[in-house]
PDB file of N, CA and C in Angstrom:
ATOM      1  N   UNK A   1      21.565 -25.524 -46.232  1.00  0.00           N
ATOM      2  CA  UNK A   1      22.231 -24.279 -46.521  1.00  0.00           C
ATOM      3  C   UNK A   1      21.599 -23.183 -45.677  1.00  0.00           C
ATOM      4  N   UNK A   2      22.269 -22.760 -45.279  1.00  0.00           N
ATOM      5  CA  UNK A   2      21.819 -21.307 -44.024  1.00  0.00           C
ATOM      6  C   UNK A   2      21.801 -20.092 -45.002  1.00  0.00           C
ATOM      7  N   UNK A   3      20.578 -19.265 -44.229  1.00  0.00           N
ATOM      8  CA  UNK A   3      20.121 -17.909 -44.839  1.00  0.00           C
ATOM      9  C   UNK A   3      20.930 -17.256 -45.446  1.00  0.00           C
ATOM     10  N   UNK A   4      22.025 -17.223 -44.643  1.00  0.00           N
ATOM     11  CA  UNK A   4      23.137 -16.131 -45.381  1.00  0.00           C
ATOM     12  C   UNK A   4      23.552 -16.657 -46.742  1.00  0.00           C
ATOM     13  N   UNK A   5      24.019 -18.287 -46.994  1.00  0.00           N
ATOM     14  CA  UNK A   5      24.528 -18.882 -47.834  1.00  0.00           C
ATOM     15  C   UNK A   5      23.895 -18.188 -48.946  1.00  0.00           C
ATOM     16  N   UNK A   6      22.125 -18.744 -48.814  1.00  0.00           N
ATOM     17  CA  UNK A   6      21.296 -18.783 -50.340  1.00  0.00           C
ATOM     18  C   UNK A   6      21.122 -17.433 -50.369  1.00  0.00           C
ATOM     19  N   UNK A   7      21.325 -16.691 -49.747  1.00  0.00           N
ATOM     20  CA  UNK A   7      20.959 -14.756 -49.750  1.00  0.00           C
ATOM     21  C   UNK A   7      22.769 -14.555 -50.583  1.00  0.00           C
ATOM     22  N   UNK A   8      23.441 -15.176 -50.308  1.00  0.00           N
ATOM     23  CA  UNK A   8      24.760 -14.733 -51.194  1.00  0.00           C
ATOM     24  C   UNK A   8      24.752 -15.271 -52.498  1.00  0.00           C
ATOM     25  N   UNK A   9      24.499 -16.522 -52.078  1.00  0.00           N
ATOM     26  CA  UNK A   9      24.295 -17.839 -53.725  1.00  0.00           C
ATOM     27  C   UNK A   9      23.085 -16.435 -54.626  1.00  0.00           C
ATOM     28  N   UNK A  10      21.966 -16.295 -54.217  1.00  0.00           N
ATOM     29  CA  UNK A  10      21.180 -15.359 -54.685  1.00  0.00           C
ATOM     30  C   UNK A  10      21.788 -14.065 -55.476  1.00  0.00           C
ATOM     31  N   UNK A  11      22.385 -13.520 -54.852  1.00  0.00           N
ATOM     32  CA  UNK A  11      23.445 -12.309 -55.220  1.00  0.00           C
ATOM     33  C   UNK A  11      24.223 -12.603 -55.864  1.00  0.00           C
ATOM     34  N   UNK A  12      24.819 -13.414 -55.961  1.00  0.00           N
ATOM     35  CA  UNK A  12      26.215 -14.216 -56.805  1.00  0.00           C
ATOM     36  C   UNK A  12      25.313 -14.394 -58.744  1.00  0.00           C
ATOM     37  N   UNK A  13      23.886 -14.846 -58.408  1.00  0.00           N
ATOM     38  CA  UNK A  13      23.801 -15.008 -59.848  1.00  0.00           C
ATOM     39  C   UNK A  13      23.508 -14.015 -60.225  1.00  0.00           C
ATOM     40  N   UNK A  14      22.167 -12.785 -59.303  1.00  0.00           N
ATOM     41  CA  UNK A  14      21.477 -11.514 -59.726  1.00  0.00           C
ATOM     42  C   UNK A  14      23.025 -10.370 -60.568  1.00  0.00           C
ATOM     43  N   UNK A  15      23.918 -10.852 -59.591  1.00  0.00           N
ATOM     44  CA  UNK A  15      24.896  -9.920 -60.255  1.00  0.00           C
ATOM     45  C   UNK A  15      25.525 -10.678 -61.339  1.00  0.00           C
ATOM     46  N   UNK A  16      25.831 -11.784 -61.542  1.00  0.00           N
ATOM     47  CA  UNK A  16      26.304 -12.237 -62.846  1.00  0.00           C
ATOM     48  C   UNK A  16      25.444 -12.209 -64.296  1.00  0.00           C
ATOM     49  N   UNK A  17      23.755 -12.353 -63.993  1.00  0.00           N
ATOM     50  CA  UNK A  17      22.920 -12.081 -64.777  1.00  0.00           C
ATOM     51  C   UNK A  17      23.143 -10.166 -65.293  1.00  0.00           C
ATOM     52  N   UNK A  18      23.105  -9.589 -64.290  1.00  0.00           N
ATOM     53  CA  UNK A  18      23.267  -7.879 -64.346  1.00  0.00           C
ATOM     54  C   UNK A  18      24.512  -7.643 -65.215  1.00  0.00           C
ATOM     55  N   UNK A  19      25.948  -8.510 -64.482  1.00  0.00           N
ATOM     56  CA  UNK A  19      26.933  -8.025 -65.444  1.00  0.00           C
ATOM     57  C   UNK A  19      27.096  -8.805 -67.097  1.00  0.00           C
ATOM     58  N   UNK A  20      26.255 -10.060 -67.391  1.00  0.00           N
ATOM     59  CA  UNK A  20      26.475 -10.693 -68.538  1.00  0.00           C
ATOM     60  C   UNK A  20      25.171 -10.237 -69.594  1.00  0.00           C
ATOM     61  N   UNK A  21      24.300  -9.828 -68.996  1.00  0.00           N
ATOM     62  CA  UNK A  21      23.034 -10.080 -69.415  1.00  0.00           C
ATOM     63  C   UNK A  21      22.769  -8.629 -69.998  1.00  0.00           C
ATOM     64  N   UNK A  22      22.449  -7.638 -68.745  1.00  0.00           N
ATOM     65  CA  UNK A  22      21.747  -6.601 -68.895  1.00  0.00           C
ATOM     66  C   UNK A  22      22.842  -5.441 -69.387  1.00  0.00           C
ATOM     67  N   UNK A  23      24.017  -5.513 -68.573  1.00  0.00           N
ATOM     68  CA  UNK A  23      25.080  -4.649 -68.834  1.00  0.00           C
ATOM     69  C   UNK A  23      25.534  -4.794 -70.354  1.00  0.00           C
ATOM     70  N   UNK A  24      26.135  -5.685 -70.382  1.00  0.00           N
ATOM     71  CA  UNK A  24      25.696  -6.263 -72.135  1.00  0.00           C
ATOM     72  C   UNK A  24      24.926  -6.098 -72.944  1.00  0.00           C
ATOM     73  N   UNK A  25      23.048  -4.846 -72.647  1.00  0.00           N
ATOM     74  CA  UNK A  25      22.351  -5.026 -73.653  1.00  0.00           C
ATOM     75  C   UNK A  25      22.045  -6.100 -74.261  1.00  0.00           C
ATOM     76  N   UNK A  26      22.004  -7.393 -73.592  1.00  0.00           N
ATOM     77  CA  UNK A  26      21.077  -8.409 -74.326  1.00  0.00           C
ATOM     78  C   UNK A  26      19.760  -8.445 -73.752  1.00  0.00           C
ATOM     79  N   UNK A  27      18.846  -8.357 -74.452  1.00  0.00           N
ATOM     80  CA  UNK A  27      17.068  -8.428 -74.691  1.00  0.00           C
ATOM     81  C   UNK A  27      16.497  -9.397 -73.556  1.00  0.00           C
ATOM     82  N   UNK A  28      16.483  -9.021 -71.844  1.00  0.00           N
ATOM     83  CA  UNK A  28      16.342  -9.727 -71.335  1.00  0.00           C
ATOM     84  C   UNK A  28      15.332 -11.149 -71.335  1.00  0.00           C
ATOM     85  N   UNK A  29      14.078 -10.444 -72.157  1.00  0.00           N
ATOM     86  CA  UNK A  29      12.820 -11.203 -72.464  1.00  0.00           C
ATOM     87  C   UNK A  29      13.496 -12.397 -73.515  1.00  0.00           C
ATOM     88  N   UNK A  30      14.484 -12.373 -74.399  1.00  0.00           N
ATOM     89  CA  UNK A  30      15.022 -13.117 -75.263  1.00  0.00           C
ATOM     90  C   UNK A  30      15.657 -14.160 -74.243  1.00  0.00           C
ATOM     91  N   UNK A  31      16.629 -13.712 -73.428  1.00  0.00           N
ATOM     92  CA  UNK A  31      17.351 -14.730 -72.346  1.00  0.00           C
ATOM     93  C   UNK A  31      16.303 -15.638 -71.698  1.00  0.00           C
ATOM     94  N   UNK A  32      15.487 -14.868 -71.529  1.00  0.00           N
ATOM     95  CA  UNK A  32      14.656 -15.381 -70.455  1.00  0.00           C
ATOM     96  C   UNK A  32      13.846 -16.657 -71.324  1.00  0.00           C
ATOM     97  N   UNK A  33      13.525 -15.990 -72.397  1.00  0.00           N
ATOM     98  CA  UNK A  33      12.834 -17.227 -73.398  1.00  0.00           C
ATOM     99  C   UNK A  33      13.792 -18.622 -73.705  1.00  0.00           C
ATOM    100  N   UNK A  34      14.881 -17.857 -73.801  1.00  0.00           N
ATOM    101  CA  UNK A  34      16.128 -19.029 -74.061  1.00  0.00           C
ATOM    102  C   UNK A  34      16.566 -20.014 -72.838  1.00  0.00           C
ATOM    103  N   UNK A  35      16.512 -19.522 -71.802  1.00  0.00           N
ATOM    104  CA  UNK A  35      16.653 -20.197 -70.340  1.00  0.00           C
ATOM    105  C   UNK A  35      15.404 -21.232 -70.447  1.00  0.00           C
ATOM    106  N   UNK A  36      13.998 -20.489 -70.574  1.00  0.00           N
ATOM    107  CA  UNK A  36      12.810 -21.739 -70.555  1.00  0.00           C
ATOM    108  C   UNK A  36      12.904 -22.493 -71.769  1.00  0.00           C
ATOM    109  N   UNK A  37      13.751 -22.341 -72.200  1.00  0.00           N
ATOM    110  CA  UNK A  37      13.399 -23.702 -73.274  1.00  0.00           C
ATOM    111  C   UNK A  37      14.702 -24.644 -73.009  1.00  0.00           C
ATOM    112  N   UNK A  38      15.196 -24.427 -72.151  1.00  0.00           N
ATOM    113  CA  UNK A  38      16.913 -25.174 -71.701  1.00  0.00           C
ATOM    114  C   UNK A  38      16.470 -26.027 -70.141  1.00  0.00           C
ATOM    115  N   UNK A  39      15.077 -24.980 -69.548  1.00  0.00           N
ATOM    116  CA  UNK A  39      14.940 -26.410 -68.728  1.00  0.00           C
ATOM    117  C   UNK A  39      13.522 -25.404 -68.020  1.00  0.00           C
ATOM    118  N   UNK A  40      13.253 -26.694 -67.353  1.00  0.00           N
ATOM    119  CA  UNK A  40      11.187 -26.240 -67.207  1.00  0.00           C
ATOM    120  C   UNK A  40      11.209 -25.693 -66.047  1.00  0.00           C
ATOM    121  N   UNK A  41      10.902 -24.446 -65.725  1.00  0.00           N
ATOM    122  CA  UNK A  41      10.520 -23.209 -64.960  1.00  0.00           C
ATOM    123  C   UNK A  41      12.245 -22.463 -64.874  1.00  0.00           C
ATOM    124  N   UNK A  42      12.708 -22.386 -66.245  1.00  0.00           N
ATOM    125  CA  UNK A  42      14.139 -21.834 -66.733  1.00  0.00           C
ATOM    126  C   UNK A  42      14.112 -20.289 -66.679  1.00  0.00           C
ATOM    127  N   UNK A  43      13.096 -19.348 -66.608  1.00  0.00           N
ATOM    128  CA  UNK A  43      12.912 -18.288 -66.233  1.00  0.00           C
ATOM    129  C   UNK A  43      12.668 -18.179 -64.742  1.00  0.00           C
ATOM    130  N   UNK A  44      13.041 -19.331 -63.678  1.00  0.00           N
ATOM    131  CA  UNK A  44      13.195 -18.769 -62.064  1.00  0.00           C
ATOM    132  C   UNK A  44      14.628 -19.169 -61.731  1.00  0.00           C
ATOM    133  N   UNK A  45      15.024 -17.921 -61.378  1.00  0.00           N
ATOM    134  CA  UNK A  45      16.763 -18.056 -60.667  1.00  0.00           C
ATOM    135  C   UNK A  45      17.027 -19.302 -59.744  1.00  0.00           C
ATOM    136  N   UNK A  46      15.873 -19.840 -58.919  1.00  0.00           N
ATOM    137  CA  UNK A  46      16.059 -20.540 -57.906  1.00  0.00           C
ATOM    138  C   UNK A  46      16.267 -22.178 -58.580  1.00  0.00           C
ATOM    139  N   UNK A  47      15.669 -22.229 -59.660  1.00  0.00           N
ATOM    140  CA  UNK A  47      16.244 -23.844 -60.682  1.00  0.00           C
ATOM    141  C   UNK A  47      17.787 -24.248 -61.062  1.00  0.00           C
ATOM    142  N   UNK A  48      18.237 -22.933 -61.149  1.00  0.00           N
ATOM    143  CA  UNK A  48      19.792 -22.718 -61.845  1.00  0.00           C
ATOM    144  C   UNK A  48      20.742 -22.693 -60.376  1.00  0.00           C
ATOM    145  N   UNK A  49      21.609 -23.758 -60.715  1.00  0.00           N
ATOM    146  CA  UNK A  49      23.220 -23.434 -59.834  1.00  0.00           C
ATOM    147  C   UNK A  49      23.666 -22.086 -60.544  1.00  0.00           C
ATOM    148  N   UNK A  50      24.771 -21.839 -59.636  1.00  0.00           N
ATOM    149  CA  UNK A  50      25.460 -20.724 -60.116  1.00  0.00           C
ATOM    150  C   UNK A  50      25.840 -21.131 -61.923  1.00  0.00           C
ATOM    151  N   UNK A  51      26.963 -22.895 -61.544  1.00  0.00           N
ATOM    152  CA  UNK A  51      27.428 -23.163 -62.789  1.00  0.00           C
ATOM    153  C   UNK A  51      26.810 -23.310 -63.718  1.00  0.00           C
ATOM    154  N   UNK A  52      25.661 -23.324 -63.589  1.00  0.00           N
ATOM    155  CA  UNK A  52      24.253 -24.189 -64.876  1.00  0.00           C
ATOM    156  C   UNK A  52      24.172 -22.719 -65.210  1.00  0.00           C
ATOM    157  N   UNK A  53      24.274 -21.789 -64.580  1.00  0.00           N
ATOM    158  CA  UNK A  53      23.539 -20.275 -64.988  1.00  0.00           C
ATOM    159  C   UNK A  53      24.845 -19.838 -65.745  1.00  0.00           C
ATOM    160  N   UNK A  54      25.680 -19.615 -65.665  1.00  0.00           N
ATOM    161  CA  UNK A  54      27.449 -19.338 -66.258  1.00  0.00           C
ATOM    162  C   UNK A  54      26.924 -20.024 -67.088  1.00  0.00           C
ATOM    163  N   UNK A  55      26.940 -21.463 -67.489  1.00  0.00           N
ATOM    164  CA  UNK A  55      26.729 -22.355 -68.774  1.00  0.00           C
ATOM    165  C   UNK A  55      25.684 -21.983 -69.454  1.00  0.00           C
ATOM    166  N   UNK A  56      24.520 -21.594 -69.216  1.00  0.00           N
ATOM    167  CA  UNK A  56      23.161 -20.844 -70.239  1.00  0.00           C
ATOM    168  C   UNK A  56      23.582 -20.098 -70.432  1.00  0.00           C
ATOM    169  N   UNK A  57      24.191 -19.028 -69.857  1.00  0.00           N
ATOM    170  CA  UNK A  57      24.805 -17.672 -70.253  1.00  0.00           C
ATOM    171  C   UNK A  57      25.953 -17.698 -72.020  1.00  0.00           C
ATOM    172  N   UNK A  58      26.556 -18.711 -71.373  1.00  0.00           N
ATOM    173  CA  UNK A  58      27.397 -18.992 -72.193  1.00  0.00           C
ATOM    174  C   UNK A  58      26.818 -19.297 -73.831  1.00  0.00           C
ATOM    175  N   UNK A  59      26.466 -20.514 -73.621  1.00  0.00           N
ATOM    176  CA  UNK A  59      25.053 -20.783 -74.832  1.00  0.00           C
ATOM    177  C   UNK A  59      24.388 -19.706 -75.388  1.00  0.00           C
ATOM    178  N   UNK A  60      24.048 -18.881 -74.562  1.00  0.00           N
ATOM    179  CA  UNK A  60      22.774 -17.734 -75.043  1.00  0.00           C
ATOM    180  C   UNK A  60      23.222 -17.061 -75.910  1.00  0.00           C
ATOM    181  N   UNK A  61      24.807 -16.568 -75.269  1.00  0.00           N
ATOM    182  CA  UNK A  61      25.830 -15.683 -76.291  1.00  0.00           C
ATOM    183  C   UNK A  61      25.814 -16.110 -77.656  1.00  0.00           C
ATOM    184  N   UNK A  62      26.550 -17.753 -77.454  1.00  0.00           N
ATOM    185  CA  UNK A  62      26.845 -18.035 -78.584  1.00  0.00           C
ATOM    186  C   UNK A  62      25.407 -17.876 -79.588  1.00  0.00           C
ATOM    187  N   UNK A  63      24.707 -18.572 -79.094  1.00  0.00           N
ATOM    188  CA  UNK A  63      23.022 -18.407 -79.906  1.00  0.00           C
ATOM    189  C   UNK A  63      22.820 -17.133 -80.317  1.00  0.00           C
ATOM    190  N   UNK A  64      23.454 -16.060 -79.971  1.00  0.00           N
ATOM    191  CA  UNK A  64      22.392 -14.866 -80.409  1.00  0.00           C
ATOM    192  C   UNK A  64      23.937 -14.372 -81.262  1.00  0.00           C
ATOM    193  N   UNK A  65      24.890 -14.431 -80.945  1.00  0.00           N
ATOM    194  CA  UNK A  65      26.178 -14.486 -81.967  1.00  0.00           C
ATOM    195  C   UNK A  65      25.876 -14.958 -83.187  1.00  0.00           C
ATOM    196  N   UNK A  66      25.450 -15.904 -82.860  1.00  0.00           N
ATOM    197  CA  UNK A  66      25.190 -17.397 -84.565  1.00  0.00           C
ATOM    198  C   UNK A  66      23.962 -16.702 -85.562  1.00  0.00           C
ATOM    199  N   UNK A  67      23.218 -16.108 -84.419  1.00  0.00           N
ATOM    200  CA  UNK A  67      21.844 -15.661 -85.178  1.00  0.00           C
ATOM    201  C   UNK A  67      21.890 -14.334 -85.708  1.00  0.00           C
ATOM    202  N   UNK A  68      22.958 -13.199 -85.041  1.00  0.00           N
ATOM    203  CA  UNK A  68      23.683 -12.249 -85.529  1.00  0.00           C
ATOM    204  C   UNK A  68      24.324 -12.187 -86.807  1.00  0.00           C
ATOM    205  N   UNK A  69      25.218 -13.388 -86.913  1.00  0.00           N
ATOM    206  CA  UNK A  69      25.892 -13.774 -87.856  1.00  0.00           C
ATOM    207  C   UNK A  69      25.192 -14.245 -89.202  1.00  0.00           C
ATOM    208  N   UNK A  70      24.055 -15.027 -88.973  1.00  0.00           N
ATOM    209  CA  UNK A  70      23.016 -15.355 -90.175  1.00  0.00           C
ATOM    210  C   UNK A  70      22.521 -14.234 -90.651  1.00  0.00           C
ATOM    211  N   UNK A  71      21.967 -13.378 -89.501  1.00  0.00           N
ATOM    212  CA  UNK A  71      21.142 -12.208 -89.967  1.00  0.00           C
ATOM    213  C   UNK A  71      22.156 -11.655 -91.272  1.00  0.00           C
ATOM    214  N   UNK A  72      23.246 -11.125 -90.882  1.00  0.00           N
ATOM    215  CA  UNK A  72      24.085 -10.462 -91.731  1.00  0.00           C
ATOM    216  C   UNK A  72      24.464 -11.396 -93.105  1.00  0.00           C
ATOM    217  N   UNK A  73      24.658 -12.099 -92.528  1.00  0.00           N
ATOM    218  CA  UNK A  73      24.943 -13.147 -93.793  1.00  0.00           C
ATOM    219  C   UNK A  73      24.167 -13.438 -95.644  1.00  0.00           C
ATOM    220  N   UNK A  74      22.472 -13.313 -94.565  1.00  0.00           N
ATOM    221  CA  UNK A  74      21.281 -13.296 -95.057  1.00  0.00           C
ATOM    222  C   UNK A  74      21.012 -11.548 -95.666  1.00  0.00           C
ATOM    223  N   UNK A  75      21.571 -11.101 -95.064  1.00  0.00           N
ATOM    224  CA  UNK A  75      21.884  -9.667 -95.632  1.00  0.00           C
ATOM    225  C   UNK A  75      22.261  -9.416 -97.084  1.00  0.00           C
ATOM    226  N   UNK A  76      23.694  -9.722 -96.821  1.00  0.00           N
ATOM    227  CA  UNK A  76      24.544  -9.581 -97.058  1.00  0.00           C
ATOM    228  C   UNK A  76      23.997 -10.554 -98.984  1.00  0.00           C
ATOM    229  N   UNK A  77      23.647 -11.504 -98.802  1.00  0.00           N
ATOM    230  CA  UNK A  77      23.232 -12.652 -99.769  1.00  0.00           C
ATOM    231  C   UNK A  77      21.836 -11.916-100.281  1.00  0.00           C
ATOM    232  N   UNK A  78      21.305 -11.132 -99.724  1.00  0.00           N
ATOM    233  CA  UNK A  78      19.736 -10.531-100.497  1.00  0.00           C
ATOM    234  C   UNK A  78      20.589  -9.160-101.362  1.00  0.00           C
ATOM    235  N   UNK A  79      21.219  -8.376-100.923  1.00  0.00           N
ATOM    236  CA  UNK A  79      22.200  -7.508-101.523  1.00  0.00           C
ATOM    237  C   UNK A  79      22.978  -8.137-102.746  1.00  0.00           C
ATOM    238  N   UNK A  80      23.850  -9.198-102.573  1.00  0.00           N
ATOM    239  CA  UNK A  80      24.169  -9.684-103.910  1.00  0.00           C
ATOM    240  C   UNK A  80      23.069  -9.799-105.194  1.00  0.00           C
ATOM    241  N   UNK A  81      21.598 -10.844-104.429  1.00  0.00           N
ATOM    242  CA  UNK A  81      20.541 -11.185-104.912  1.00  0.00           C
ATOM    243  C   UNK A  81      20.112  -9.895-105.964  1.00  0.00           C
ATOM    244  N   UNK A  82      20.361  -8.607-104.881  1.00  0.00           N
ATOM    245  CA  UNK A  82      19.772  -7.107-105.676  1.00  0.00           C
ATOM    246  C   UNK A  82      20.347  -6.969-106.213  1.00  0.00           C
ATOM    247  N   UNK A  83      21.722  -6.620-106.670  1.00  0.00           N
ATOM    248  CA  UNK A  83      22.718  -6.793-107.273  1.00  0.00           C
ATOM    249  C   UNK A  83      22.814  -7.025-108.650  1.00  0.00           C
ATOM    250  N   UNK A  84      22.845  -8.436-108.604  1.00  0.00           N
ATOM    251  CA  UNK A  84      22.273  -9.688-109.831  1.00  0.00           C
ATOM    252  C   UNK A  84      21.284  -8.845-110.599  1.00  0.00           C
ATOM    253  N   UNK A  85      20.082  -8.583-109.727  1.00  0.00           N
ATOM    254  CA  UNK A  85      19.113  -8.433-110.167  1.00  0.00           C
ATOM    255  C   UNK A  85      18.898  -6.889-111.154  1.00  0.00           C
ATOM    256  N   UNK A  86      19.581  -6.067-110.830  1.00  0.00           N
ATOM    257  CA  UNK A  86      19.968  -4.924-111.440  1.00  0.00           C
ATOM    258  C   UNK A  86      20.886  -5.002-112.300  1.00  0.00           C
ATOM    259  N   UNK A  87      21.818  -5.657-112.491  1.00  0.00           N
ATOM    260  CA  UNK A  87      23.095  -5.962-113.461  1.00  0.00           C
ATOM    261  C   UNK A  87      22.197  -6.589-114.834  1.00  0.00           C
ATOM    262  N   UNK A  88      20.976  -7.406-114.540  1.00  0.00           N
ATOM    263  CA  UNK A  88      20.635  -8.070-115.616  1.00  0.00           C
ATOM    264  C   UNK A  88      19.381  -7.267-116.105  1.00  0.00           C
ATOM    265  N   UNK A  89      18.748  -6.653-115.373  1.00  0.00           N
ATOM    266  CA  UNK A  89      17.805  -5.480-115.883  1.00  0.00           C
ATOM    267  C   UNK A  89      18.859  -4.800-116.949  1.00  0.00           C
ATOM    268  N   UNK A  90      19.968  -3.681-116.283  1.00  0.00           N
ATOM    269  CA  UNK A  90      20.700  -3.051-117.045  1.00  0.00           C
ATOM    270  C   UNK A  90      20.925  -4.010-117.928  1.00  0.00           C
ATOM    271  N   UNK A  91      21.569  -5.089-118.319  1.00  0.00           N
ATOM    272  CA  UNK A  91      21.989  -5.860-119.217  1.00  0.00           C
ATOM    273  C   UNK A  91      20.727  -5.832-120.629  1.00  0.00           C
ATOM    274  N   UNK A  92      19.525  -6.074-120.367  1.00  0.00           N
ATOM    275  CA  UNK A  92      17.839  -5.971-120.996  1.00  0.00           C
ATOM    276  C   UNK A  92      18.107  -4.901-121.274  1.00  0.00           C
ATOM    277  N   UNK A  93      18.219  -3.842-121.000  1.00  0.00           N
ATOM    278  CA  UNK A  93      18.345  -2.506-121.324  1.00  0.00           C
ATOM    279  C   UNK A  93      19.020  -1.875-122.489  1.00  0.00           C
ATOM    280  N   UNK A  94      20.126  -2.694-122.486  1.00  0.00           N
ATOM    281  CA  UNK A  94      21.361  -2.342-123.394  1.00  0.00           C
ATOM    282  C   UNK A  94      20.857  -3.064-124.531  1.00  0.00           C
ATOM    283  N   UNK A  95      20.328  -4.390-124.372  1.00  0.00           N
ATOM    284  CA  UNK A  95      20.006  -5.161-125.581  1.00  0.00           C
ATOM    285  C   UNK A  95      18.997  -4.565-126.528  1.00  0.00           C
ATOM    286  N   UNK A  96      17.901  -3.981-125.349  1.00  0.00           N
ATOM    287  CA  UNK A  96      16.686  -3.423-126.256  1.00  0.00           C
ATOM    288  C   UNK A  96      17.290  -2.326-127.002  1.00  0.00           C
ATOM    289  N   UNK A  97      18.423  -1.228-126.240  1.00  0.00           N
ATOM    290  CA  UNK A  97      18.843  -0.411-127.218  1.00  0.00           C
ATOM    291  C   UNK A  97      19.442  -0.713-128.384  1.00  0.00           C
ATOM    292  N   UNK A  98      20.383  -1.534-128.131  1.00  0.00           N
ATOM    293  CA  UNK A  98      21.303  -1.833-129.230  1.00  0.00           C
ATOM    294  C   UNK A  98      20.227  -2.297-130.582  1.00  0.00           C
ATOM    295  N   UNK A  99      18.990  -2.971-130.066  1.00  0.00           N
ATOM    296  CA  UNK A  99      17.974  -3.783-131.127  1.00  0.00           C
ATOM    297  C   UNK A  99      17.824  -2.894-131.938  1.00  0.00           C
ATOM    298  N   UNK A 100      17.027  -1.552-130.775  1.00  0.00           N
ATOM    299  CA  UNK A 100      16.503  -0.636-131.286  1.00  0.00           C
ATOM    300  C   UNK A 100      16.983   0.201-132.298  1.00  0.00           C
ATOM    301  N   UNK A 101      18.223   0.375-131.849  1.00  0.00           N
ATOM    302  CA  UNK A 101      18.857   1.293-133.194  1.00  0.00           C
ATOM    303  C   UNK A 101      19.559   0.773-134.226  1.00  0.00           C
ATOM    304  N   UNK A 102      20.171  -0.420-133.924  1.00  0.00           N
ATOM    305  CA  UNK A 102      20.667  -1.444-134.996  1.00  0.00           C
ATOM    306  C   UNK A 102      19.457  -1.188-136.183  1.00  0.00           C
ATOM    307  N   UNK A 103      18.137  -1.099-135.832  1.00  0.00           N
ATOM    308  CA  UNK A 103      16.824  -1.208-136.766  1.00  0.00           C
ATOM    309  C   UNK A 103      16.732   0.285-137.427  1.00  0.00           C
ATOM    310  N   UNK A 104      17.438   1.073-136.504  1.00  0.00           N
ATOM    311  CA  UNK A 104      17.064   2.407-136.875  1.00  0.00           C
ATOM    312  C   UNK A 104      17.837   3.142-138.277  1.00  0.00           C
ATOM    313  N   UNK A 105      19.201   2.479-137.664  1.00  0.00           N
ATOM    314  CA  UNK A 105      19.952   2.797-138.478  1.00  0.00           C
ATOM    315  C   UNK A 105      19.855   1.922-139.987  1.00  0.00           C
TER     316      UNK A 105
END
């Protein structure tokens, strides 16, 4: 492959990383962690084809989508948890009153 080729191949990913990656606000240090664990020295551009780099990209999304999605989920399920947990306090509450004055009266 001649200079020009891998100086374009080069450019072809720096800008697909720039427009998927960074432009996007995803946590580059996160990608980068996610690339090295998908293949060994996965944090150097020069390991990845264009297509292998499109395909991690792809993955990464979905991965941090899925983990987005738990987060909230896990949210969302500690909120019910509080919920519960206040409904049955109040519930104790009402009982001790009702005890209380049932006795009073």
């Amino acid at each position: 492959m001649e200079n020009s080729d891998i100086d374009s191949l080069i450019t072809k990913k720096k800008d697909l990383l720039r427009k998927e990656i960074l432009d996007m606000n995803y946590d580059k240090e996160i990608f980068l962690d996610f690339c090295t664990s998908k293949k060994e020295n996965g944090d150097d551009l020069d390991v990845w084809t264009l297509n292998e780099l499109e395909q991690v990209i792809s993955e990464f999304k979905e991965y941090i989508n899925n983990t987005k999605d738990s987060k909230v989920n896990l949210e969302k399920l500690n909120n019910i948890t509080k919920q519960k947990e206040d409904i049955t306090i109040e519930v104790e509450q009402i009982k001790i009153y009702v005890i209380h004055n049932k006795n009073f009266y």
